[in-house]
PDB file of N, CA and C in Angstrom:
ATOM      1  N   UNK A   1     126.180 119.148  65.141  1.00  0.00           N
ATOM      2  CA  UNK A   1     126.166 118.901  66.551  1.00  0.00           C
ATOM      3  C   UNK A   1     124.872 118.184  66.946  1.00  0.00           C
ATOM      4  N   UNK A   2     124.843 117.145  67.871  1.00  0.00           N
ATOM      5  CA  UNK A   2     124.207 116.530  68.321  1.00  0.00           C
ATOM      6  C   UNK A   2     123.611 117.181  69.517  1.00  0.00           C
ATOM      7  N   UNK A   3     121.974 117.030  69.787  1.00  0.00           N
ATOM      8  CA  UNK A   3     121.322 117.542  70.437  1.00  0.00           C
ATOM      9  C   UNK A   3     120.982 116.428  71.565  1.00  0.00           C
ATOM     10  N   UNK A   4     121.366 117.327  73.072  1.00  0.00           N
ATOM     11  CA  UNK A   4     121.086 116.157  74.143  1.00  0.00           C
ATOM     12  C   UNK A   4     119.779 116.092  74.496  1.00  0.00           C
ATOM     13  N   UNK A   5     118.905 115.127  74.331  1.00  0.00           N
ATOM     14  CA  UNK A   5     117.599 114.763  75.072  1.00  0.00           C
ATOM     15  C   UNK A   5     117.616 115.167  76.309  1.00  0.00           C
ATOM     16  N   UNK A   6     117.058 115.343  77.168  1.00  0.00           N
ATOM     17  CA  UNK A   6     116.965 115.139  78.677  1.00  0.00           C
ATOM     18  C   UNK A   6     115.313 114.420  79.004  1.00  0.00           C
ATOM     19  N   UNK A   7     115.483 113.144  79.141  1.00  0.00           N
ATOM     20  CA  UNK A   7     114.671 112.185  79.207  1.00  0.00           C
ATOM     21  C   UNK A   7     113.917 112.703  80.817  1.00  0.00           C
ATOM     22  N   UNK A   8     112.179 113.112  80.349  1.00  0.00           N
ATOM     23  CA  UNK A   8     111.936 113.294  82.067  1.00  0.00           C
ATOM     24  C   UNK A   8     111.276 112.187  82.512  1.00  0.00           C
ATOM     25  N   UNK A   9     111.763 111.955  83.555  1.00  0.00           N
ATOM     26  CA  UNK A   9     111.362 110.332  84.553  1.00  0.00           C
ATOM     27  C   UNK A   9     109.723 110.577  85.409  1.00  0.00           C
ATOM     28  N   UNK A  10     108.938 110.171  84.646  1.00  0.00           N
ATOM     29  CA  UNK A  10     107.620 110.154  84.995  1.00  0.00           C
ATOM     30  C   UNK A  10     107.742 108.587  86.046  1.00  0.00           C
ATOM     31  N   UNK A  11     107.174 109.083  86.955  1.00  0.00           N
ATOM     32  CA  UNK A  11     106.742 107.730  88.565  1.00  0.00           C
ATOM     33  C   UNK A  11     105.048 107.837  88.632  1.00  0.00           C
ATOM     34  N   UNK A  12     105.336 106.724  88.537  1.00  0.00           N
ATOM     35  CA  UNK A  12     103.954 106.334  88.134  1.00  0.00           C
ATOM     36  C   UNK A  12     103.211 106.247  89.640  1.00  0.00           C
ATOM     37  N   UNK A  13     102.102 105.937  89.974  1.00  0.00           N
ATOM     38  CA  UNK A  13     100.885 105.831  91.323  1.00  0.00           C
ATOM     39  C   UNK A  13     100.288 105.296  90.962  1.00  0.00           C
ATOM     40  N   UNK A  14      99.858 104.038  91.626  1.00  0.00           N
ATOM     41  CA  UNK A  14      98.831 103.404  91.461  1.00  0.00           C
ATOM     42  C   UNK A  14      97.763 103.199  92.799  1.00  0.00           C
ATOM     43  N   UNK A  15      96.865 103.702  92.138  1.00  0.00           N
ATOM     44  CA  UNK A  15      95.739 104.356  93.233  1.00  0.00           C
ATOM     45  C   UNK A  15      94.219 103.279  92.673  1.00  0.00           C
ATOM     46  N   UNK A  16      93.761 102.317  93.400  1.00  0.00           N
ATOM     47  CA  UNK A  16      92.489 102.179  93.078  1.00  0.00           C
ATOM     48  C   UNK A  16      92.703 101.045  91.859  1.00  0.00           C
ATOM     49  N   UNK A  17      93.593 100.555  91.027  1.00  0.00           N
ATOM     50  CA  UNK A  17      93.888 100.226  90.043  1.00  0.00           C
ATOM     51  C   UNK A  17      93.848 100.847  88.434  1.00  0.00           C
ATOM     52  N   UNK A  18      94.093 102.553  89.490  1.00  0.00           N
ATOM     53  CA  UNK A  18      94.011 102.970  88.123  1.00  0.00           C
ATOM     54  C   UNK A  18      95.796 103.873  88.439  1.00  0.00           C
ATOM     55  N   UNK A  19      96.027 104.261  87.179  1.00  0.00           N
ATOM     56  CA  UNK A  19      97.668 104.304  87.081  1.00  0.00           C
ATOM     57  C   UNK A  19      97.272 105.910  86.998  1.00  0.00           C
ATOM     58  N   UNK A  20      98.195 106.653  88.084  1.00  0.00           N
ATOM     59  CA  UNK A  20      98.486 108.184  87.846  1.00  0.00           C
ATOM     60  C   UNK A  20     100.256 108.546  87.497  1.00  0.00           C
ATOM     61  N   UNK A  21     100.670 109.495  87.089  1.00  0.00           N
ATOM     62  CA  UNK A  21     101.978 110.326  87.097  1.00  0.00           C
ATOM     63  C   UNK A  21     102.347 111.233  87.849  1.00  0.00           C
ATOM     64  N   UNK A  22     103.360 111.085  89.381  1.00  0.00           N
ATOM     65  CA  UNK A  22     103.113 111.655  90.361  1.00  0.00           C
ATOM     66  C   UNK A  22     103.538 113.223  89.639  1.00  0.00           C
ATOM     67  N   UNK A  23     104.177 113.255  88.762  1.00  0.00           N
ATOM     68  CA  UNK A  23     104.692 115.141  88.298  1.00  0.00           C
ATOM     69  C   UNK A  23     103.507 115.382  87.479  1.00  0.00           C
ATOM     70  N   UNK A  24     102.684 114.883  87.217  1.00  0.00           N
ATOM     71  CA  UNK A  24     101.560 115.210  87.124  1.00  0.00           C
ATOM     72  C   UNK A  24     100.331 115.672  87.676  1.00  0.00           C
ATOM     73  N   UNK A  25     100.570 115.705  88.925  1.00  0.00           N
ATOM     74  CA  UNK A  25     100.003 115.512  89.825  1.00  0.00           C
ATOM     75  C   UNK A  25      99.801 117.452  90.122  1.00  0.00           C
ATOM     76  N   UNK A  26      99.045 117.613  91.282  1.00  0.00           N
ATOM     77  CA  UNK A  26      99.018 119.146  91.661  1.00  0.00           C
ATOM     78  C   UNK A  26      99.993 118.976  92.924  1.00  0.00           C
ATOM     79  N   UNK A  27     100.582 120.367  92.990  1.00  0.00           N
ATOM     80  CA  UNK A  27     101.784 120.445  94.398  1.00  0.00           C
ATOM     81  C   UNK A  27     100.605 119.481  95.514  1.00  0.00           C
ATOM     82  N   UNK A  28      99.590 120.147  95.587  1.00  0.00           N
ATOM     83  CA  UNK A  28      98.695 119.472  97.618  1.00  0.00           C
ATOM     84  C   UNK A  28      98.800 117.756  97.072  1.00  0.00           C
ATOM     85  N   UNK A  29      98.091 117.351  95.753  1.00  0.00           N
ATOM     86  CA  UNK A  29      97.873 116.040  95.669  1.00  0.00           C
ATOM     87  C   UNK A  29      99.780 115.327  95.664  1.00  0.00           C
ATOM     88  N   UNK A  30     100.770 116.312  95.079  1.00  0.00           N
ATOM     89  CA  UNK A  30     101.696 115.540  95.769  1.00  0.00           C
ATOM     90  C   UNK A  30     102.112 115.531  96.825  1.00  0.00           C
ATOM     91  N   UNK A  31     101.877 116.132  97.822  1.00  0.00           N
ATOM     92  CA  UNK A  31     101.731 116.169  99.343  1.00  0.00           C
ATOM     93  C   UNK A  31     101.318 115.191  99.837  1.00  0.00           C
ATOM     94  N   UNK A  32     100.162 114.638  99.042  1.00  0.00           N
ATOM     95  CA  UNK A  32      99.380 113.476 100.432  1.00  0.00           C
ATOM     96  C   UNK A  32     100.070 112.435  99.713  1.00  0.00           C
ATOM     97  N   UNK A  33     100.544 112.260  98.347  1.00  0.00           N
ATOM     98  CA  UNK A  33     101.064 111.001  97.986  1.00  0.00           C
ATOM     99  C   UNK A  33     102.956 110.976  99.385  1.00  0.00           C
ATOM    100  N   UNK A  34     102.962 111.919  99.425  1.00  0.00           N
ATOM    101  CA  UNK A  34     104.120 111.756 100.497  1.00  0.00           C
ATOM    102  C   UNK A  34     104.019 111.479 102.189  1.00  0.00           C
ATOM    103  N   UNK A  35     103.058 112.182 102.402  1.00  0.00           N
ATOM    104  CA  UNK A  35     102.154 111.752 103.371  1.00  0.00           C
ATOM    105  C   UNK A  35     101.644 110.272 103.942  1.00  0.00           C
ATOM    106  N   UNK A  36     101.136 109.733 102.511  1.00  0.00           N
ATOM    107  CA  UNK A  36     100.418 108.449 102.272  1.00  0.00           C
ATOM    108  C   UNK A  36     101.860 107.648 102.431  1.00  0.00           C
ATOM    109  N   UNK A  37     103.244 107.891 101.824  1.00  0.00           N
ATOM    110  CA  UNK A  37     104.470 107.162 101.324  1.00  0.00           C
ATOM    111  C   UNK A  37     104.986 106.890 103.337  1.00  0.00           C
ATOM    112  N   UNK A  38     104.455 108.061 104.184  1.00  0.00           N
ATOM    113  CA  UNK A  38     105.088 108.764 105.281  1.00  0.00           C
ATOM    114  C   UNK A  38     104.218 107.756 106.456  1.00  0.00           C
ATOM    115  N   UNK A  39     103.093 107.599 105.913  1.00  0.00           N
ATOM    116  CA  UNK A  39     102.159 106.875 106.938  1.00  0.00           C
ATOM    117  C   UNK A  39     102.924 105.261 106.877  1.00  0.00           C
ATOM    118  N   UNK A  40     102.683 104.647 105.648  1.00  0.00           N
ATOM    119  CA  UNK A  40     103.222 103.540 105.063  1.00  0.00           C
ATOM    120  C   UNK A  40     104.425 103.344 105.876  1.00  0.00           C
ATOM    121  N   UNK A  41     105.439 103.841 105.779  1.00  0.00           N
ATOM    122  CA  UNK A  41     106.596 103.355 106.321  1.00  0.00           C
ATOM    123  C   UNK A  41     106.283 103.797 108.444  1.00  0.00           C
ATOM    124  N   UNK A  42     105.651 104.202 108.699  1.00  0.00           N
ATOM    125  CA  UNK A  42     105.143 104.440 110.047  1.00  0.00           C
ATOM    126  C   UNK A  42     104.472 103.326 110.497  1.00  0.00           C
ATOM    127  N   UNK A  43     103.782 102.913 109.540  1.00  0.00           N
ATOM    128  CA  UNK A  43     102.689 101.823 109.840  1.00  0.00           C
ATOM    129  C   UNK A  43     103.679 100.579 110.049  1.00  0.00           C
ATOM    130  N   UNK A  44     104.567 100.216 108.998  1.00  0.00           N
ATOM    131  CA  UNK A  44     105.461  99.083 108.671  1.00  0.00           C
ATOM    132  C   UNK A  44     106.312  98.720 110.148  1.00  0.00           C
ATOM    133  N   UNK A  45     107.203 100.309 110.429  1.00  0.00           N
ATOM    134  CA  UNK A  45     108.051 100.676 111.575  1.00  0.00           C
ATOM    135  C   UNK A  45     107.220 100.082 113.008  1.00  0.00           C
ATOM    136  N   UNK A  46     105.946 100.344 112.891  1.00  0.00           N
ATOM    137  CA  UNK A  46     104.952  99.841 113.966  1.00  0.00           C
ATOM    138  C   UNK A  46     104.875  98.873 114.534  1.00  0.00           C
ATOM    139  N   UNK A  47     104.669  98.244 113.161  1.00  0.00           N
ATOM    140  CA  UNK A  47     104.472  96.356 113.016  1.00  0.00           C
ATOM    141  C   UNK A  47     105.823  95.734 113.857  1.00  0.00           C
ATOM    142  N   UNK A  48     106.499  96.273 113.215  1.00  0.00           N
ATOM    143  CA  UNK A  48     107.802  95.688 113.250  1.00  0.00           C
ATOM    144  C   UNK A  48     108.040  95.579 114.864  1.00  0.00           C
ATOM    145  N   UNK A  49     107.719  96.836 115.202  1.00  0.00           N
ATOM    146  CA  UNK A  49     108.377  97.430 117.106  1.00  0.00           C
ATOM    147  C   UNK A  49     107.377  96.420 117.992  1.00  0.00           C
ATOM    148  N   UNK A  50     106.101  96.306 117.103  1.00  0.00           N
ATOM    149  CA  UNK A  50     105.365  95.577 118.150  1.00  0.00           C
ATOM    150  C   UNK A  50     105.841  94.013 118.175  1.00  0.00           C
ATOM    151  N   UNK A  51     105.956  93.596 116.882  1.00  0.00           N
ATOM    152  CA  UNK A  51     106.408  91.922 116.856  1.00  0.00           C
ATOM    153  C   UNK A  51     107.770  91.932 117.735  1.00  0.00           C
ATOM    154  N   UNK A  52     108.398  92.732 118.032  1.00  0.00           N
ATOM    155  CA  UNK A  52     109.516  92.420 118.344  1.00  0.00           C
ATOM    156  C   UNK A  52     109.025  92.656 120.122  1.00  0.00           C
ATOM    157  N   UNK A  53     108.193  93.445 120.793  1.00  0.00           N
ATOM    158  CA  UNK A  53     107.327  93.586 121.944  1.00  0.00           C
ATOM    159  C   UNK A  53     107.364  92.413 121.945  1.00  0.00           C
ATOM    160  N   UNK A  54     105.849  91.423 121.157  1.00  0.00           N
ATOM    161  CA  UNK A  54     105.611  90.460 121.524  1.00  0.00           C
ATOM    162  C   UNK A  54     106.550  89.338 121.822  1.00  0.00           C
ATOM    163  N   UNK A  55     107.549  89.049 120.812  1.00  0.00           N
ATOM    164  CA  UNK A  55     108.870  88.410 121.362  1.00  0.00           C
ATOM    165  C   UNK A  55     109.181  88.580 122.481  1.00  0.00           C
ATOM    166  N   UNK A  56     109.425  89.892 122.989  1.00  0.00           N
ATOM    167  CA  UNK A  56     109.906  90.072 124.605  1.00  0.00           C
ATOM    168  C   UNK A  56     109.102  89.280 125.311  1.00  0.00           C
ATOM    169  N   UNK A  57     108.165  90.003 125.323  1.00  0.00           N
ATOM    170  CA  UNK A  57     106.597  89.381 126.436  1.00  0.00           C
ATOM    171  C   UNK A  57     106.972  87.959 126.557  1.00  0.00           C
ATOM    172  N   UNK A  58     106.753  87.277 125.835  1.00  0.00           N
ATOM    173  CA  UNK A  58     106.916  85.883 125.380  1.00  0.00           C
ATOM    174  C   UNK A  58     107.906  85.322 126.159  1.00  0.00           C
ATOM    175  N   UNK A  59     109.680  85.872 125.644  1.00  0.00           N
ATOM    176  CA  UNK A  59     110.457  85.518 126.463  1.00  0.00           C
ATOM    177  C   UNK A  59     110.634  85.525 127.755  1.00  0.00           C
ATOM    178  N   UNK A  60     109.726  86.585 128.476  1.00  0.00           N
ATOM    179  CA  UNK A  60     109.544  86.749 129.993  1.00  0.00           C
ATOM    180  C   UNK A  60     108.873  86.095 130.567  1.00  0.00           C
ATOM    181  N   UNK A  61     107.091  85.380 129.629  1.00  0.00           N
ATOM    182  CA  UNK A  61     106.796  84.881 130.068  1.00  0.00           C
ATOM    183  C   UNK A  61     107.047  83.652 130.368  1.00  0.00           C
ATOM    184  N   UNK A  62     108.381  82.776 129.426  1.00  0.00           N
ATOM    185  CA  UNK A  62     108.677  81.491 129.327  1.00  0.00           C
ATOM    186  C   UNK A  62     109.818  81.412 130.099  1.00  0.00           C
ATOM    187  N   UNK A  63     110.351  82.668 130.903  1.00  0.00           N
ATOM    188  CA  UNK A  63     111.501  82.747 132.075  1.00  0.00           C
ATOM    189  C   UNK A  63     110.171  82.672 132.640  1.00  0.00           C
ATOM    190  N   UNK A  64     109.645  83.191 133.498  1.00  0.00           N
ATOM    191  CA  UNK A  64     108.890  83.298 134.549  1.00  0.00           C
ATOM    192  C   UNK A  64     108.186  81.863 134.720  1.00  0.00           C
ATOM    193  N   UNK A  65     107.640  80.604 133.728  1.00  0.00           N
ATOM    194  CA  UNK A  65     107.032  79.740 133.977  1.00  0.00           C
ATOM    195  C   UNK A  65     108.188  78.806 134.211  1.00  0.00           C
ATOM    196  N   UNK A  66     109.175  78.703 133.854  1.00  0.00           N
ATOM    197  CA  UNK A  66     110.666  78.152 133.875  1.00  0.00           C
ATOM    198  C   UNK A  66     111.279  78.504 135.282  1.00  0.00           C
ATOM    199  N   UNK A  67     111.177  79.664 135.686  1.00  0.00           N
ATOM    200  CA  UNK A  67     111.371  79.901 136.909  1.00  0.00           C
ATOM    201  C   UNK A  67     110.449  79.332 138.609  1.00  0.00           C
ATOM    202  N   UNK A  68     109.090  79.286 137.704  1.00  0.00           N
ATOM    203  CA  UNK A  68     108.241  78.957 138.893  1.00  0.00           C
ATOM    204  C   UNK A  68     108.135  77.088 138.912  1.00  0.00           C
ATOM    205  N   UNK A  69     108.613  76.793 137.723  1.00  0.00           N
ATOM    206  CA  UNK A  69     108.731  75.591 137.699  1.00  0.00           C
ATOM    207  C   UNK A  69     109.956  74.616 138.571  1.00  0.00           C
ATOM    208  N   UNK A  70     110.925  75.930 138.019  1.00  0.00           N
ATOM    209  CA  UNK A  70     111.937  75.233 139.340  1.00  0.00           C
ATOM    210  C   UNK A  70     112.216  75.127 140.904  1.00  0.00           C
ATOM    211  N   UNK A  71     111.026  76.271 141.199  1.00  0.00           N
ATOM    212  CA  UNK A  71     110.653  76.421 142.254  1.00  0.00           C
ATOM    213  C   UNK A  71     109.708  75.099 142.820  1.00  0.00           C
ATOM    214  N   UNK A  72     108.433  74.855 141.905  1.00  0.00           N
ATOM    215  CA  UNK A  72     107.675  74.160 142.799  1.00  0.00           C
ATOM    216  C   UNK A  72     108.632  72.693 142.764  1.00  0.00           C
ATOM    217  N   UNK A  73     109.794  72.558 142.060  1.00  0.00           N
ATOM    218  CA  UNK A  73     110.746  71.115 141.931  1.00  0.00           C
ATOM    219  C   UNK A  73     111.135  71.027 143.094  1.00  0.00           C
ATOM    220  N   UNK A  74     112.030  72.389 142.957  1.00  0.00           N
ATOM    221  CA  UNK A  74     112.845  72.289 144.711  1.00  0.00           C
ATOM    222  C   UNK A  74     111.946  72.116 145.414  1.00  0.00           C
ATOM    223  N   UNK A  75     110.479  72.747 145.798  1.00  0.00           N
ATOM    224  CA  UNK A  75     109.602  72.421 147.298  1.00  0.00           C
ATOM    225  C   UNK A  75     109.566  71.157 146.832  1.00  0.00           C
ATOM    226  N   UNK A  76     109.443  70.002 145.956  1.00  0.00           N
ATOM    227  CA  UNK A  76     108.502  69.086 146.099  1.00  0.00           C
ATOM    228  C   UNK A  76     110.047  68.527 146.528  1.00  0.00           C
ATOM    229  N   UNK A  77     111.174  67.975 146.076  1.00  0.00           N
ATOM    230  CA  UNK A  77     112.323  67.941 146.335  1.00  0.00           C
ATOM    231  C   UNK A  77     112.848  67.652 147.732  1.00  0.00           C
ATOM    232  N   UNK A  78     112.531  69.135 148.265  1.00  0.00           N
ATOM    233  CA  UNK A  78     112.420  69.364 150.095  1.00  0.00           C
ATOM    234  C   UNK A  78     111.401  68.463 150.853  1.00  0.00           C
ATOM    235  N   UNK A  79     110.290  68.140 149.990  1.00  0.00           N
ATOM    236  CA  UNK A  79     108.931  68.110 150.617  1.00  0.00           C
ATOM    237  C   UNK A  79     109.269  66.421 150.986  1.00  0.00           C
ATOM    238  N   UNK A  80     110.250  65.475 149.511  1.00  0.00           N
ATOM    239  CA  UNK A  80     110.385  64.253 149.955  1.00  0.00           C
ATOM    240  C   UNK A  80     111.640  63.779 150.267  1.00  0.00           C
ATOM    241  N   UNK A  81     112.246  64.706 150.802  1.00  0.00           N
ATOM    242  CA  UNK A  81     113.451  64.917 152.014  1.00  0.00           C
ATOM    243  C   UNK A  81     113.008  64.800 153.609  1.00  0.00           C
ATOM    244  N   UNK A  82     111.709  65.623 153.794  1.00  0.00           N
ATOM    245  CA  UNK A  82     111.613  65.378 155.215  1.00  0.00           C
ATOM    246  C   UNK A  82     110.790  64.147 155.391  1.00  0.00           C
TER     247      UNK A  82
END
């Protein structure tokens, strides 16, 4: 009979440029690597919400100059009407 391996999947960390094994690791130090994994995707989510802010802003502000533009057309418009 053949004996089954059970291959264990070591994940590697790379911290500093030096290479760790997160099951190697102590339970707290794998905590902050989840933490650290937890900030990362918070930080990313951030970026993201704000670029998409600035898009808005942007678009409001290029209605609003678009808007005041058609305004001062029509007065000038009116202005060489009377």
């Amino acid at each position: 009979m053949a004996k089954n391996k059970q291959e264990t999947i070591k994940t590697p960390i790379t911290l500093d440029d030096t290479e760790y094994t997160f099951e190697d690791m102590t339970p707290e130090q794998q905590t902050m690597v989840h933490h650290i994994a937890d900030l990362d995707k918070k930080i990313n989510g951030t970026k993201f919400n704000l670029d998409q802010l600035h898009v808005g802003k942007d678009a409001f502000v290029n209605l609003l100059k678009t808007s005041l533009e058609q305004k001062d057309d029509n007065a000038n418009t009116n202005d060489q009407l009377q």
